[in-house]
PDB file of N, CA and C in Angstrom:
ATOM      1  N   UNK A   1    -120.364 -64.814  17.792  1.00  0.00           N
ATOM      2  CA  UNK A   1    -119.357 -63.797  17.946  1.00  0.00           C
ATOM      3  C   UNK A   1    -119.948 -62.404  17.781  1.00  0.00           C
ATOM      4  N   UNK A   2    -118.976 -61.513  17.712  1.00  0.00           N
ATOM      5  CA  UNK A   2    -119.443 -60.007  18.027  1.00  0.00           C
ATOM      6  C   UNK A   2    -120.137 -59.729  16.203  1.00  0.00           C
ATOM      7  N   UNK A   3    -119.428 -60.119  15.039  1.00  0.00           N
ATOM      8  CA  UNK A   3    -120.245 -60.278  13.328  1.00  0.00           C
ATOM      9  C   UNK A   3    -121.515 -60.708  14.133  1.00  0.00           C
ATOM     10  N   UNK A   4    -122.118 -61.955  14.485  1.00  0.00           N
ATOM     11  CA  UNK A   4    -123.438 -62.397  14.486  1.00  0.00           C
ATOM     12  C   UNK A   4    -124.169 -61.157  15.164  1.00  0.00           C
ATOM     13  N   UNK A   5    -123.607 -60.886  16.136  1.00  0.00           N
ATOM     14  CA  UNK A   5    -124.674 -60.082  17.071  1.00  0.00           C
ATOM     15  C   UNK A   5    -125.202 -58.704  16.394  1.00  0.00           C
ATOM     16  N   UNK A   6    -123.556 -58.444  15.772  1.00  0.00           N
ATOM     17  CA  UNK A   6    -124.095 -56.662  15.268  1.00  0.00           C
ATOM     18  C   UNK A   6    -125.388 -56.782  13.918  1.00  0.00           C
ATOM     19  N   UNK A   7    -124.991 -58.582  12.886  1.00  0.00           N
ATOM     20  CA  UNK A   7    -125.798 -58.716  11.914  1.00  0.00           C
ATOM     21  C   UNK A   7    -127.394 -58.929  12.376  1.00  0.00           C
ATOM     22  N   UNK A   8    -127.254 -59.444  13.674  1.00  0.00           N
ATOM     23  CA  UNK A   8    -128.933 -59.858  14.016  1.00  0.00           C
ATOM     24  C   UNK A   8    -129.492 -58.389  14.125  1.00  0.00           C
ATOM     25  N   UNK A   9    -128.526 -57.314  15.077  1.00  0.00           N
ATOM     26  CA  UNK A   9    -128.969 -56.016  15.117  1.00  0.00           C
ATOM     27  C   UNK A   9    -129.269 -55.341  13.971  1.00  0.00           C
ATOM     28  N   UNK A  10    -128.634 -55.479  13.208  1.00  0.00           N
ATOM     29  CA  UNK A  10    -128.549 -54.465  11.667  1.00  0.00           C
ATOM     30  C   UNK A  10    -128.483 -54.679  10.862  1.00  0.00           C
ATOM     31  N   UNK A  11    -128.668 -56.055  10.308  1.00  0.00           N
ATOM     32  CA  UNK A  11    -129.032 -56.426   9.200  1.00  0.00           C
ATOM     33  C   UNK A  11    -127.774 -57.099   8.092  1.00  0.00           C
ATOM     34  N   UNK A  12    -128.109 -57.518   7.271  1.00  0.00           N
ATOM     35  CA  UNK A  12    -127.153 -58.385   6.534  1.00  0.00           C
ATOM     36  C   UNK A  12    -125.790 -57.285   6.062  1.00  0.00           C
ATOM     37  N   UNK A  13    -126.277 -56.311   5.814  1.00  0.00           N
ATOM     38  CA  UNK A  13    -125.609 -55.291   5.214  1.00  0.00           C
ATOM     39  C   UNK A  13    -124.218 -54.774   6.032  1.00  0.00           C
ATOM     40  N   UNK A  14    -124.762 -54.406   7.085  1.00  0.00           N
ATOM     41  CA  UNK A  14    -123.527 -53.975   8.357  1.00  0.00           C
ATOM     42  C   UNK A  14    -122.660 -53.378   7.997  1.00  0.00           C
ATOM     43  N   UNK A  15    -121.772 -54.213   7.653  1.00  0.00           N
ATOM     44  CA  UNK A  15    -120.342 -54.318   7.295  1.00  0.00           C
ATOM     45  C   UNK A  15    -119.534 -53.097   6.069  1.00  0.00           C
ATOM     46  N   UNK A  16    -121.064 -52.809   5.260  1.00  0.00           N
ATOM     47  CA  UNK A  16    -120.376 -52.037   4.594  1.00  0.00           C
ATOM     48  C   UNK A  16    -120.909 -50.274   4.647  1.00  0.00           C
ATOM     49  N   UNK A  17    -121.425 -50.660   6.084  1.00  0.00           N
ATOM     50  CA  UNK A  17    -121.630 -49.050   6.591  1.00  0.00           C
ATOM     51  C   UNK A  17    -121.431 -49.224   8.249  1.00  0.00           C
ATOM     52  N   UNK A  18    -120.265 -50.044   8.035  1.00  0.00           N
ATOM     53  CA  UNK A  18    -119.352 -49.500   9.319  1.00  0.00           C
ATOM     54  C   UNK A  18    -117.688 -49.357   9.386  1.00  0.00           C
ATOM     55  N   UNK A  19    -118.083 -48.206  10.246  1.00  0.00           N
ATOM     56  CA  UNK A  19    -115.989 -48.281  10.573  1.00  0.00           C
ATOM     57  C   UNK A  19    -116.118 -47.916  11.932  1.00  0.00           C
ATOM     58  N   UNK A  20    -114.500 -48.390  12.617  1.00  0.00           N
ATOM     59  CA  UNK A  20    -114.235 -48.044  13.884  1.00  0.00           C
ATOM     60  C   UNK A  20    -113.474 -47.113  14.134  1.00  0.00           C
ATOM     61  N   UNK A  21    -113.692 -46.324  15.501  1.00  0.00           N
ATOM     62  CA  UNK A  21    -113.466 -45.237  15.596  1.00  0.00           C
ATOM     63  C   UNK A  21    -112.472 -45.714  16.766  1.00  0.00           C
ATOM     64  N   UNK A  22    -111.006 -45.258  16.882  1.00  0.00           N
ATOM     65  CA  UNK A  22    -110.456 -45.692  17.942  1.00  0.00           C
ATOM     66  C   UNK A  22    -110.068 -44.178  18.904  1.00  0.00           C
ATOM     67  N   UNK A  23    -110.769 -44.229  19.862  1.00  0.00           N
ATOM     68  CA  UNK A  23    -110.335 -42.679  20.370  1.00  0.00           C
ATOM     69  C   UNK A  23    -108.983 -42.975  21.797  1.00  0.00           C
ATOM     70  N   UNK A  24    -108.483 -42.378  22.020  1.00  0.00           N
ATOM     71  CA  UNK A  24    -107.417 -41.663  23.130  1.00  0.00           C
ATOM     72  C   UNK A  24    -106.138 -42.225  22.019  1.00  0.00           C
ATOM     73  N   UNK A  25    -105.876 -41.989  20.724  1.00  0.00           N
ATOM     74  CA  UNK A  25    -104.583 -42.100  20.126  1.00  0.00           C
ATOM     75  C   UNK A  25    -103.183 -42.101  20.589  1.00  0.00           C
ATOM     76  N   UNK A  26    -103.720 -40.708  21.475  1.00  0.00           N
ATOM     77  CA  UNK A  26    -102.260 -39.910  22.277  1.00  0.00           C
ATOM     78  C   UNK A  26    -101.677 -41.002  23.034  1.00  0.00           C
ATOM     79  N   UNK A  27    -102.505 -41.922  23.559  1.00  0.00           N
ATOM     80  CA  UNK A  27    -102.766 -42.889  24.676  1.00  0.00           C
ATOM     81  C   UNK A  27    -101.343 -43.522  23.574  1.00  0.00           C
ATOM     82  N   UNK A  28    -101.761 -44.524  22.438  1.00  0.00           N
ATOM     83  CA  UNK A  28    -101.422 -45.116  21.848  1.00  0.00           C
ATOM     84  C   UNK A  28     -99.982 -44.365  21.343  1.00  0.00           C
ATOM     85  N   UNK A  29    -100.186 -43.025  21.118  1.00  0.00           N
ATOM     86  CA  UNK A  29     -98.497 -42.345  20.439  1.00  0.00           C
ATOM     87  C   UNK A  29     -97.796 -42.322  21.946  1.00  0.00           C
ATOM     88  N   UNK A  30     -98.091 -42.217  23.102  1.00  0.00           N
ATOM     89  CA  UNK A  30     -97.679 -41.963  24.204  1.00  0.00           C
ATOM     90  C   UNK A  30     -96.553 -43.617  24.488  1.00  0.00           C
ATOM     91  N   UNK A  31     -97.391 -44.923  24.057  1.00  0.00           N
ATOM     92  CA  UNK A  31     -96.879 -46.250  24.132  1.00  0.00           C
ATOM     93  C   UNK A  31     -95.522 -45.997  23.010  1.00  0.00           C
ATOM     94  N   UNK A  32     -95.494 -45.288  22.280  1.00  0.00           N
ATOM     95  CA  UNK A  32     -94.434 -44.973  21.387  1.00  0.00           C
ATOM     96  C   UNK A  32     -94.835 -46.035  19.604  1.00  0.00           C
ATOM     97  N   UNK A  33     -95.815 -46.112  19.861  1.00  0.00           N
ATOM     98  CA  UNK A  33     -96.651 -46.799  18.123  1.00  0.00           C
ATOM     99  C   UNK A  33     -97.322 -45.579  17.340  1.00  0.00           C
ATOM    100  N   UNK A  34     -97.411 -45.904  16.072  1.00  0.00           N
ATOM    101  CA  UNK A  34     -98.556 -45.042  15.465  1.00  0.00           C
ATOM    102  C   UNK A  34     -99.350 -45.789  15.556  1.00  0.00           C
ATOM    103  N   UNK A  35    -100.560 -45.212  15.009  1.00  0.00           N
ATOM    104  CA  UNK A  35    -101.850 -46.428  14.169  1.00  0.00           C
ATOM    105  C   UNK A  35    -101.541 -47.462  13.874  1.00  0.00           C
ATOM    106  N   UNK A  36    -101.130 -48.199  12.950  1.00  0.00           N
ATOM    107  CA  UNK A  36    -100.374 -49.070  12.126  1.00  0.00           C
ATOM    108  C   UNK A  36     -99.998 -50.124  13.140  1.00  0.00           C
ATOM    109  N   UNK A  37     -98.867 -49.709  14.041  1.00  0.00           N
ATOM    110  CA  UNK A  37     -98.180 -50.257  14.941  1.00  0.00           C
ATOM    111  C   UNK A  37     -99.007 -50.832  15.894  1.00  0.00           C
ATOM    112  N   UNK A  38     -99.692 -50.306  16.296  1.00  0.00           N
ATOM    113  CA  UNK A  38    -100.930 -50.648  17.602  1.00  0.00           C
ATOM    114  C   UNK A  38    -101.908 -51.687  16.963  1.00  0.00           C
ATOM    115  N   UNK A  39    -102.154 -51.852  15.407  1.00  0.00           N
ATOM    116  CA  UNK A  39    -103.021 -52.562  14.964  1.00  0.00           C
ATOM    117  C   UNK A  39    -102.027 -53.818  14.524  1.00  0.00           C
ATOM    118  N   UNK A  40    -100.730 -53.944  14.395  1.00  0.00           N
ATOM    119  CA  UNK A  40     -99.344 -55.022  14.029  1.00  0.00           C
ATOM    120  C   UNK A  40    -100.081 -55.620  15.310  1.00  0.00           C
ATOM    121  N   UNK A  41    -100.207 -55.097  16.393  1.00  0.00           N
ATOM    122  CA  UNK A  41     -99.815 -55.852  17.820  1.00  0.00           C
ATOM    123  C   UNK A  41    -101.429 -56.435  18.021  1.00  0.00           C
ATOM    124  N   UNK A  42    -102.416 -55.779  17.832  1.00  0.00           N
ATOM    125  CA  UNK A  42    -103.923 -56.105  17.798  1.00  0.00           C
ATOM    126  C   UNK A  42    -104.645 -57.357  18.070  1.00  0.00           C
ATOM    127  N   UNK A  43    -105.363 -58.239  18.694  1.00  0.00           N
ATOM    128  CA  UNK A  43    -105.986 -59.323  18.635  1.00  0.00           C
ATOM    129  C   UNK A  43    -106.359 -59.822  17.251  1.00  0.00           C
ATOM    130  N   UNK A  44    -106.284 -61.171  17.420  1.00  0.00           N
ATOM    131  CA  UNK A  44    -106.862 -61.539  15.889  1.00  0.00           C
ATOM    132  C   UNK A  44    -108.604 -61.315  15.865  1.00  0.00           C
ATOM    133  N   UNK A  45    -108.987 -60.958  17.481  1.00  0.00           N
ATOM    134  CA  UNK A  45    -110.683 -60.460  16.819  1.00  0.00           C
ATOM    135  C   UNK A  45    -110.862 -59.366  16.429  1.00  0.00           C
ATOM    136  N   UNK A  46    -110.467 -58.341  17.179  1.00  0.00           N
ATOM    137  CA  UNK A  46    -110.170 -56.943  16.495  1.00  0.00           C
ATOM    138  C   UNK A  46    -109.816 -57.049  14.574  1.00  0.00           C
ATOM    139  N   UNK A  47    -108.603 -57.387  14.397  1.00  0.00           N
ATOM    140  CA  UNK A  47    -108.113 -57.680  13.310  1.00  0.00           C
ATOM    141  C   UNK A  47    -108.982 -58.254  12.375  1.00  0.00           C
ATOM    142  N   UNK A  48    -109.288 -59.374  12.951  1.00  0.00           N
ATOM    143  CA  UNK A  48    -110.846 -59.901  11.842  1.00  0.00           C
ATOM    144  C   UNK A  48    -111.855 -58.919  11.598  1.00  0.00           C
ATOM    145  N   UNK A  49    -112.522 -58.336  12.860  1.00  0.00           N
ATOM    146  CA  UNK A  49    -113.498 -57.471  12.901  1.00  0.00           C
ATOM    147  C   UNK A  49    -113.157 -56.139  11.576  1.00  0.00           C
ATOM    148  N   UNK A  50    -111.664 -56.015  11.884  1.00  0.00           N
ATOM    149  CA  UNK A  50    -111.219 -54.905  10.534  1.00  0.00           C
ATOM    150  C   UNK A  50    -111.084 -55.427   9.448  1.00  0.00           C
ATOM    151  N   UNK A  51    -110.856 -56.621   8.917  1.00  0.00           N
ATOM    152  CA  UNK A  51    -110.806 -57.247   7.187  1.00  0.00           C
ATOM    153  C   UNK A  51    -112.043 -57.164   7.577  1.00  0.00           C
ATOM    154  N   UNK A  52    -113.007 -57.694   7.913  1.00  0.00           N
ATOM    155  CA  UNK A  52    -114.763 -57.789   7.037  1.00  0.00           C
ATOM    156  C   UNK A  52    -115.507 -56.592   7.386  1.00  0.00           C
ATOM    157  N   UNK A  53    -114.751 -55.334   7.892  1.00  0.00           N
ATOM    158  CA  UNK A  53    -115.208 -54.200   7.003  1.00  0.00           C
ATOM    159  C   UNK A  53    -114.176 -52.897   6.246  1.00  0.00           C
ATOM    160  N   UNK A  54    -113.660 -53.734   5.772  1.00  0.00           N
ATOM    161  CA  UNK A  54    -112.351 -53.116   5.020  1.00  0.00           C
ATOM    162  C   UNK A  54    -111.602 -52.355   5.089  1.00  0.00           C
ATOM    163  N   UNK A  55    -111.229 -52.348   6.374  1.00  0.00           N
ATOM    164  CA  UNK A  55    -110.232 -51.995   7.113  1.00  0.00           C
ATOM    165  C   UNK A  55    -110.337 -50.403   7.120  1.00  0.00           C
ATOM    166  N   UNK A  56    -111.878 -50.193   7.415  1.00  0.00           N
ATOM    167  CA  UNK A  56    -112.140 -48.893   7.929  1.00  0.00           C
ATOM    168  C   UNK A  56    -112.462 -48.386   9.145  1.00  0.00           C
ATOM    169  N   UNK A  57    -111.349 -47.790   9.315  1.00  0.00           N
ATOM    170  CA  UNK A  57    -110.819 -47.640  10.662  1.00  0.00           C
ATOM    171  C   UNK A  57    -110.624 -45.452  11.107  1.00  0.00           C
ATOM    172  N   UNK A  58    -110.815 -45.053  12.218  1.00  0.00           N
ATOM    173  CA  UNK A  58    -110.184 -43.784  12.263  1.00  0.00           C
ATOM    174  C   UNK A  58    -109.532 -43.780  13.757  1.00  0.00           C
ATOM    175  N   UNK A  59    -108.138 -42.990  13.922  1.00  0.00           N
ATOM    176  CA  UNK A  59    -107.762 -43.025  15.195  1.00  0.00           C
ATOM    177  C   UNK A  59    -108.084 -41.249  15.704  1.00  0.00           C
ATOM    178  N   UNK A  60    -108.343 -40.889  16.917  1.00  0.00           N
ATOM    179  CA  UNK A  60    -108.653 -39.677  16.746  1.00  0.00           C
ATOM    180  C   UNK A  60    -107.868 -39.603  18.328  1.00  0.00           C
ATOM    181  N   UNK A  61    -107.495 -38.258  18.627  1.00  0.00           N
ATOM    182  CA  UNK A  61    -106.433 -37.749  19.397  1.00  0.00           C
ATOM    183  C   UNK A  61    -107.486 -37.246  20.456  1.00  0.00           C
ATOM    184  N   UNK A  62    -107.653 -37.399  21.739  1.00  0.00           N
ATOM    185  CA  UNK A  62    -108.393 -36.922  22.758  1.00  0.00           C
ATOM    186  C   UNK A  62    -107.838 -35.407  23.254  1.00  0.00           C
ATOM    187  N   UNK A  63    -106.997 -35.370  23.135  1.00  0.00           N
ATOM    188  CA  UNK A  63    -106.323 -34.205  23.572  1.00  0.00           C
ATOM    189  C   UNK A  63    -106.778 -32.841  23.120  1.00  0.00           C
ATOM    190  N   UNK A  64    -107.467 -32.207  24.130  1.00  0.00           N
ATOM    191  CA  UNK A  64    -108.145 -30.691  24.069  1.00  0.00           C
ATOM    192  C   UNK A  64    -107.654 -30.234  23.176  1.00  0.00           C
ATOM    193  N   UNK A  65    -106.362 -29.753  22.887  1.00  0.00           N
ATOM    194  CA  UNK A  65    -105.710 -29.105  21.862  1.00  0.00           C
ATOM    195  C   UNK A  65    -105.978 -29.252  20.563  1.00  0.00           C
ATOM    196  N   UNK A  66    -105.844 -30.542  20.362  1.00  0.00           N
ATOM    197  CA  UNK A  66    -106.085 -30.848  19.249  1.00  0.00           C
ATOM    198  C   UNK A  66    -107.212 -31.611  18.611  1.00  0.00           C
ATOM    199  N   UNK A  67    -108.618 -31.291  19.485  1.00  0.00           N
ATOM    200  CA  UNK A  67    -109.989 -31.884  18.935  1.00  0.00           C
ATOM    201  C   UNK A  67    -110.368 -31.661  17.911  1.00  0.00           C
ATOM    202  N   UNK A  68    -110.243 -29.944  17.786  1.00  0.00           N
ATOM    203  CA  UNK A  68    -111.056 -29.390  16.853  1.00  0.00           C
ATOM    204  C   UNK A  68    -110.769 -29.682  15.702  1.00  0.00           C
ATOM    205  N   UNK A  69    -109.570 -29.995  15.490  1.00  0.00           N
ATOM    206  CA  UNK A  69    -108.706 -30.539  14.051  1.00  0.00           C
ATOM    207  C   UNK A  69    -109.449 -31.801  13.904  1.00  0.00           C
ATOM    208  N   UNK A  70    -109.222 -32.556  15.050  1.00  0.00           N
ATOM    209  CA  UNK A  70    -109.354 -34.263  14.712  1.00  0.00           C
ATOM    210  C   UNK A  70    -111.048 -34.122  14.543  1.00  0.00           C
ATOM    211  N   UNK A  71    -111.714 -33.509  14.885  1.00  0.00           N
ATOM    212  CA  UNK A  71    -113.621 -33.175  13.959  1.00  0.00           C
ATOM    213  C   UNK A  71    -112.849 -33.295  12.715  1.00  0.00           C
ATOM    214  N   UNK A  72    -112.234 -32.551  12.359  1.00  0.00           N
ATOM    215  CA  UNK A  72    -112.432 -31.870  10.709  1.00  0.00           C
ATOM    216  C   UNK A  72    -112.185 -33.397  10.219  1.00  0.00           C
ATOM    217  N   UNK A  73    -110.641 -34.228  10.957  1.00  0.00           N
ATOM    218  CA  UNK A  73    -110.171 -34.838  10.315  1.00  0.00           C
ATOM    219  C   UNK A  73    -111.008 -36.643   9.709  1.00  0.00           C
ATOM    220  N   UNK A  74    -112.088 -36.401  11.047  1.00  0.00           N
ATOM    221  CA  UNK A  74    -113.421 -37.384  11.202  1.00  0.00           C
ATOM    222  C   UNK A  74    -113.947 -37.112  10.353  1.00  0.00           C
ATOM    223  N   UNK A  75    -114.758 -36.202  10.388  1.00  0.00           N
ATOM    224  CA  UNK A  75    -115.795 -35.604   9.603  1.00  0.00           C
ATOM    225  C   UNK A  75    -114.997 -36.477   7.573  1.00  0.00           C
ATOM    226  N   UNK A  76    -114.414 -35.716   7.162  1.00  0.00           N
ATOM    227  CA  UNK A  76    -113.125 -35.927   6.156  1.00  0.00           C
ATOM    228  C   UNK A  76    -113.520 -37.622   5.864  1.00  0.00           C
ATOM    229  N   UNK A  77    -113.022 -38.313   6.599  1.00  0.00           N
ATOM    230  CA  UNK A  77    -112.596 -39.629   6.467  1.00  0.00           C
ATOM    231  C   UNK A  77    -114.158 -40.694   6.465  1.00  0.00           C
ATOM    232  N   UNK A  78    -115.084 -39.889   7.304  1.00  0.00           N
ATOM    233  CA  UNK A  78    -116.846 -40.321   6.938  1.00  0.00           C
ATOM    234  C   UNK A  78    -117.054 -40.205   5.835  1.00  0.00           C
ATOM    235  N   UNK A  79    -116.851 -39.244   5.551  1.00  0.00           N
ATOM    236  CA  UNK A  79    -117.327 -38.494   3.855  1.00  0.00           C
ATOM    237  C   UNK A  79    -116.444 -39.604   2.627  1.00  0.00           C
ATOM    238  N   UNK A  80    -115.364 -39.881   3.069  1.00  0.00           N
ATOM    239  CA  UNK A  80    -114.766 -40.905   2.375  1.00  0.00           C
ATOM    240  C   UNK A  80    -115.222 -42.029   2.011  1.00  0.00           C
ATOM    241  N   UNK A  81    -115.554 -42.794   3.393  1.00  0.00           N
ATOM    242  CA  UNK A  81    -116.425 -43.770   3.552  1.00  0.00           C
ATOM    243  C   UNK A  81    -117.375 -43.487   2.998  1.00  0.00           C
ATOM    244  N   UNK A  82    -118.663 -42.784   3.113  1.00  0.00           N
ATOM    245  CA  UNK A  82    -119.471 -42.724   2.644  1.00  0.00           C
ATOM    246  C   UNK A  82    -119.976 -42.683   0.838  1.00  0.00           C
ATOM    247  N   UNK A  83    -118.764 -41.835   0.396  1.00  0.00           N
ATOM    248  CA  UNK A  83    -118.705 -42.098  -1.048  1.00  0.00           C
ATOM    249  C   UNK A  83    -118.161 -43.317  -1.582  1.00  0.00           C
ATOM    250  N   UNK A  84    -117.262 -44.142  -0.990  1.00  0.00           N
ATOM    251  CA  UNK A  84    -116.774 -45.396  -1.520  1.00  0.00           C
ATOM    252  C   UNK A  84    -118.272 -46.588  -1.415  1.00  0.00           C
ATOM    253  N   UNK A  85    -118.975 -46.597  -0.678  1.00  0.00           N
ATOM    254  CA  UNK A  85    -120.377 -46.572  -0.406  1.00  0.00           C
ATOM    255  C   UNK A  85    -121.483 -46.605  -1.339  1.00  0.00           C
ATOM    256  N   UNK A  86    -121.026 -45.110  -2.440  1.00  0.00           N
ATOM    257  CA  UNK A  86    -121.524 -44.785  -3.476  1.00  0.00           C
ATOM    258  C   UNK A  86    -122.716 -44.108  -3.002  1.00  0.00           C
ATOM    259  N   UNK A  87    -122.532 -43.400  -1.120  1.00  0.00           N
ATOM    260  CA  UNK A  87    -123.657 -42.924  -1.141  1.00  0.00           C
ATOM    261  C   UNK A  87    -124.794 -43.349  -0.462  1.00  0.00           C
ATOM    262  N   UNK A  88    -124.900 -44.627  -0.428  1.00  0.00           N
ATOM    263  CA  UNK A  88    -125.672 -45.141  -0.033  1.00  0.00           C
ATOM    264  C   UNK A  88    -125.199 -45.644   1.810  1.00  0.00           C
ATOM    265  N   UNK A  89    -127.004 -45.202   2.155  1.00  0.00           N
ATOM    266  CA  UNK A  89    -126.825 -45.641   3.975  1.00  0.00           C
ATOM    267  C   UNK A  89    -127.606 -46.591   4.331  1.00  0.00           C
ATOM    268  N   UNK A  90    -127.146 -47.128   5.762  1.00  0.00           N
ATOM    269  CA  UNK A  90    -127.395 -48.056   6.229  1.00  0.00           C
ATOM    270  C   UNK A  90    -129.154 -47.992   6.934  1.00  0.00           C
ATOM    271  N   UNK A  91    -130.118 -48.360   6.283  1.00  0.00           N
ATOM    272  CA  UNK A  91    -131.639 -48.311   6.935  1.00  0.00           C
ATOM    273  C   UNK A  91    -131.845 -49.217   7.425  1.00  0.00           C
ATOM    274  N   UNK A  92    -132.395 -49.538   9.349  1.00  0.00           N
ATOM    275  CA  UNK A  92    -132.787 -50.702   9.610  1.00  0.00           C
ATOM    276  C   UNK A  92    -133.736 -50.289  10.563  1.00  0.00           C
ATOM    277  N   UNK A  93    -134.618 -51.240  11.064  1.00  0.00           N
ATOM    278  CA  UNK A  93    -135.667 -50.619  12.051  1.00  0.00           C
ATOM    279  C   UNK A  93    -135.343 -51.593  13.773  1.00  0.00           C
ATOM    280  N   UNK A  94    -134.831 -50.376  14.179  1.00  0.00           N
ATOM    281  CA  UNK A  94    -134.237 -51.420  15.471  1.00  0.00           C
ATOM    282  C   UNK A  94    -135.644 -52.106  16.384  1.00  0.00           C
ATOM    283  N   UNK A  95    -136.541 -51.471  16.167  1.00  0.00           N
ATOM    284  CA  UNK A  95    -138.510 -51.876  16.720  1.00  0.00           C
ATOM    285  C   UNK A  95    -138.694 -53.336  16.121  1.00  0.00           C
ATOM    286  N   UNK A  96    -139.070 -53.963  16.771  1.00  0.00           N
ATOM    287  CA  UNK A  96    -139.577 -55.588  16.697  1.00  0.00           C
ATOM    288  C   UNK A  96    -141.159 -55.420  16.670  1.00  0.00           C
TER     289      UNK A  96
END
């Protein structure tokens, strides 16, 4: 499955220096869901893929208008991640 492949790529660790980034939101507020709602309806691989990395997730708004915000609001929510982390990053050597 898509766990094996990313672990052969990156190592045992993965999981706890990754999150998904879901971009065109508007797309998704446009269907009339928030976040939340769009992930109720979600595949159970998606869904799996989000419990085994703890359900770190960001939705970000494509819409010109409102990019520059949704940086800040990225940026913000990395930094989150990253301290729950304790800091610590993901080192792997993708070279065979």
């Amino acid at each position: 499955g898509i766990c094996f492949s990313l672990q052969e790529l990156l190592g045992p660790t993965w999981k706890n220096f990754t999150a998904i980034l879901f971009t065109h939101a508007d797309k998704v507020k446009e269907a009339g869901l928030n976040g939340d709602e769009y992930l109720h309806i979600a595949s159970d691989t998606l869904l799996n893929l989000l419990s085994s990395i703890q359900q770190r997730y960001i939705f970000v708004d494509n819409q010109a208008n409102t990019l520059q915000e949704e940086r800040k609001t990225i940026l913000r929510k990395i930094m989150e991640f990253i301290r729950q982390n304790s800091y610590q990053v993901l080192l792997t050597s993708l070279a065979k």
